[in-house]
Protein backbone atom coordinates (compact mmCIF):
# COMPACT_ATOMS: atom_id res chain seq x y z
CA UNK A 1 119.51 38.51 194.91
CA UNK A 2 121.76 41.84 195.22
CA UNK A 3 121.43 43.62 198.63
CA UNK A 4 121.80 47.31 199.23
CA UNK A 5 124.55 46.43 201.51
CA UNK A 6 126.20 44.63 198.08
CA UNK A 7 129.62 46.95 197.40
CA UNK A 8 130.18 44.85 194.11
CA UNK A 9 126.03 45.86 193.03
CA UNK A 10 125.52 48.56 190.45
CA UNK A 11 122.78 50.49 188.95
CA UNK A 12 121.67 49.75 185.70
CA UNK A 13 119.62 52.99 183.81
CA UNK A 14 116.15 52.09 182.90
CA UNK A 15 114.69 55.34 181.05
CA UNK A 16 115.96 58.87 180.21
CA UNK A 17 113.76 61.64 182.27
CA UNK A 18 113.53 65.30 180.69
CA UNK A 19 112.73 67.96 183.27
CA UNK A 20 111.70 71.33 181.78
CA UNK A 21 109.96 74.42 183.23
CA UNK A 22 106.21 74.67 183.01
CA UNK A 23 105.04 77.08 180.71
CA UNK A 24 103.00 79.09 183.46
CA UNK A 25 104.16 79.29 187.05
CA UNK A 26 103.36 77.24 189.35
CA UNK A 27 101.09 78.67 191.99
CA UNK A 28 102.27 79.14 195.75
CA UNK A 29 99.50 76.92 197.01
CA UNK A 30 101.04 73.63 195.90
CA UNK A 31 103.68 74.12 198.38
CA UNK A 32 103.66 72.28 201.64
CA UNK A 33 104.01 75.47 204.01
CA UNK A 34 102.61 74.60 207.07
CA UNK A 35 103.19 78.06 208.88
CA UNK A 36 102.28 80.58 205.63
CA UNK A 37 103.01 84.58 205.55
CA UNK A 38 99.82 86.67 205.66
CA UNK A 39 101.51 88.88 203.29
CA UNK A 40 104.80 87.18 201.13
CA UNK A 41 108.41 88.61 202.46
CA UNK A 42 109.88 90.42 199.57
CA UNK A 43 113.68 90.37 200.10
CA UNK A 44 116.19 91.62 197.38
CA UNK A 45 113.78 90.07 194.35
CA UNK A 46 112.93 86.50 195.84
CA UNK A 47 109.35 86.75 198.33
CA UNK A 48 109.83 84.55 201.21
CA UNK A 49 106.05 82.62 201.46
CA UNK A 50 106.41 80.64 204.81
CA UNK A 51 108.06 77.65 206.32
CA UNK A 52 107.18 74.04 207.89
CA UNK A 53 109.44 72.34 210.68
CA UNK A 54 110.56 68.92 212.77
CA UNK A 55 108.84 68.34 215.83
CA UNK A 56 107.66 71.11 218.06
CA UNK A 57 108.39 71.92 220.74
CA UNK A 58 112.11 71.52 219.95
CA UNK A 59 113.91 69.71 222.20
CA UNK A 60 117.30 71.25 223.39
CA UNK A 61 119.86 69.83 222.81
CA UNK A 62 118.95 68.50 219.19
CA UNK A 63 119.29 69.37 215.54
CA UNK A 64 115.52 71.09 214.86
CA UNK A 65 114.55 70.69 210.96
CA UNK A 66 113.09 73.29 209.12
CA UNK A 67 111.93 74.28 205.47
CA UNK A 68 112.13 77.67 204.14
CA UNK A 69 109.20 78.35 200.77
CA UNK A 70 110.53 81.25 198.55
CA UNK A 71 109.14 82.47 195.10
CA UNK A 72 111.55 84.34 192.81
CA UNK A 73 109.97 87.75 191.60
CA UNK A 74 112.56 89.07 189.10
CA UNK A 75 114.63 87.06 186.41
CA UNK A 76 118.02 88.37 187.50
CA UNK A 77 119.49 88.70 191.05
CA UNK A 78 122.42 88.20 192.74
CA UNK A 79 123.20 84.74 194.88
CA UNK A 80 122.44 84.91 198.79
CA UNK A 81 122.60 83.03 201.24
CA UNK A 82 120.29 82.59 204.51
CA UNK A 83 120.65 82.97 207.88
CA UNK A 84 118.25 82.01 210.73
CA UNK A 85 117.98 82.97 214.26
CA UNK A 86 116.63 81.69 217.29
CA UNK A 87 116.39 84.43 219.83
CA UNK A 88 114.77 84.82 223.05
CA UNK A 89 112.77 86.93 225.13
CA UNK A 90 115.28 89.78 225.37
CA UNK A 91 116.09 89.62 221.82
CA UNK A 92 120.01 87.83 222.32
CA UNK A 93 120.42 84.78 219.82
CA UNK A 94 120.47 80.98 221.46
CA UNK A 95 120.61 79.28 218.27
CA UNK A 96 120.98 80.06 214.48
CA UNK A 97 122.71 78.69 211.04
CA UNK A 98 124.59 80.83 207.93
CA UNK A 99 124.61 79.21 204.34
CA UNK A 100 122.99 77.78 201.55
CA UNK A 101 121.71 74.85 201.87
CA UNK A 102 120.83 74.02 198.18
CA UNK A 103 124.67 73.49 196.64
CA UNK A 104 123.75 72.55 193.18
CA UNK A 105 120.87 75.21 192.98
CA UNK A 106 121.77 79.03 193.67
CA UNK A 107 119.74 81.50 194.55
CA UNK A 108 120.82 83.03 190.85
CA UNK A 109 119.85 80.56 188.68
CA UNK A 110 116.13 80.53 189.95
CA UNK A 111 114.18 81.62 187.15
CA UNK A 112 111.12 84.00 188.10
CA UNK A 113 108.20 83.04 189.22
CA UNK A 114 110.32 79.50 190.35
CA UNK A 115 108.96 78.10 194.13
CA UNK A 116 111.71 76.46 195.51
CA UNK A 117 112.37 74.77 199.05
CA UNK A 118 115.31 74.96 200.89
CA UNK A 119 115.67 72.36 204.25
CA UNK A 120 117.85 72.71 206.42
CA UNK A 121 119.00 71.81 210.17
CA UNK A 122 119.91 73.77 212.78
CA UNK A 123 121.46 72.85 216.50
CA UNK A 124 119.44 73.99 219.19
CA UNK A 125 122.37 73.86 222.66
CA UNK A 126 121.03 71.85 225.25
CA UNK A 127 121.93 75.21 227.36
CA UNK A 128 119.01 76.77 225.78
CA UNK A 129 115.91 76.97 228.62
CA UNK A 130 112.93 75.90 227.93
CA UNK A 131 110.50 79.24 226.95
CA UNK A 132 109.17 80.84 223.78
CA UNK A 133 111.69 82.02 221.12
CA UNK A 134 111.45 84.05 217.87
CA UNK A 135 112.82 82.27 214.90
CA UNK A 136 113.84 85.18 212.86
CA UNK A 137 114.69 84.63 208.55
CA UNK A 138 116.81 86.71 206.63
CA UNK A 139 119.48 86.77 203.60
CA UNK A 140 123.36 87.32 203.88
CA UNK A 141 125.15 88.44 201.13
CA UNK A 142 128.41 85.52 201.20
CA UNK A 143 130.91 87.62 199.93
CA UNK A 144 130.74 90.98 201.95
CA UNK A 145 129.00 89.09 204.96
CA UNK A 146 126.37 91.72 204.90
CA UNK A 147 123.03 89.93 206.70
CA UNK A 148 119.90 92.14 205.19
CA UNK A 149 117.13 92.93 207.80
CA UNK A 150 115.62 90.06 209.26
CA UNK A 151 112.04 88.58 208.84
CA UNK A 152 110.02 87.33 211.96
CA UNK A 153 108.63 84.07 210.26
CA UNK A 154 106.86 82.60 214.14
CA UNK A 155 107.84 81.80 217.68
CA UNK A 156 108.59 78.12 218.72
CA UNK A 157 108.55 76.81 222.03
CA UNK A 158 111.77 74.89 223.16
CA UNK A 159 111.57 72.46 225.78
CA UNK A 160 114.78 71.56 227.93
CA UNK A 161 116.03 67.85 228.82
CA UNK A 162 114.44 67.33 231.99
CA UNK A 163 117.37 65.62 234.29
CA UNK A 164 117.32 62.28 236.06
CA UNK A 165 119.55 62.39 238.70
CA UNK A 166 118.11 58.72 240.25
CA UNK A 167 121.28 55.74 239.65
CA UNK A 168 119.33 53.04 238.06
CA UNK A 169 119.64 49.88 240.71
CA UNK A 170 122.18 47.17 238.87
């Protein structure tokens, strides 16, 4: 039998798949948004719907998953990227993440009406106190650097490493 582990193993193709665009759009609802928008975001022609995350609270001191839902309104637009922010009660950032995490899929070549997902991981600093923080969305234009006016998608809690100073007994 050939193991995954098996560096001499290859692949063999078994069928041809087609993917084309449905003829309607799909509706929002299919999506697996776990924290929806009462009313859409509309940023620069693409609607930002909700998002659904890793484990809450979010531990400091880890990488916290989360999954941004977006519908495209127009057929054109120009190719963003995101930014996210953690920040806390006094509005100063902890935590946050600049890019685009879909490489082979730009924000451009969405066609409207599209729903598309984009995951992505972010590094909450084991500095960061435990408390309530705002995770704030937004889109960053990658050649200027110009971030657009956040959206306020929810507040998380973050939870801090609790310390064990006791040696274990050998």
């Amino acid at each position: 039998p050939i193991h995954e582990t098996d560096p001499t193993a290859s692949l063999a193709p078994v069928t041809t798949i087609t993917i084309t665009a449905p003829n309607a759009p799909v509706p929002p609802f299919r999506l697996p948004i776990q924290t929806p928008l009462s009313d859409p975001a509309l940023m620069n022609g693409v609607a930002l719907l909700g998002s659904s995350s890793g484990d809450l609270p979010v531990l400091a001191g880890t990488f916290w998953d989360l999954t941004l839902f977006w519908q495209k309104q127009v057929t054109a637009g120009a190719d963003y990227h995101l930014y996210v922010s953690l920040l806390d009660a006094q509005g100063a950032g902890v935590a946050g993440w600049e890019g685009w995490p879909l490489p082979d899929y730009s924000m451009a070549q969405w066609s409207a009406g599209a729903l598309t997902q984009t995951p992505l991981a972010f590094f909450v600093p084991g500095a960061v106190v435990s408390g309530e923080y705002r995770l704030l969305v937004g889109l960053l234009d990658p050649i200027s650097g110009t971030k657009m006016a956040p959206i306020g998608l929810r507040t998380i809690t973050v939870q801090q490493r609790k310390a064990n100073f006791t040696p274990v007994q050998p």
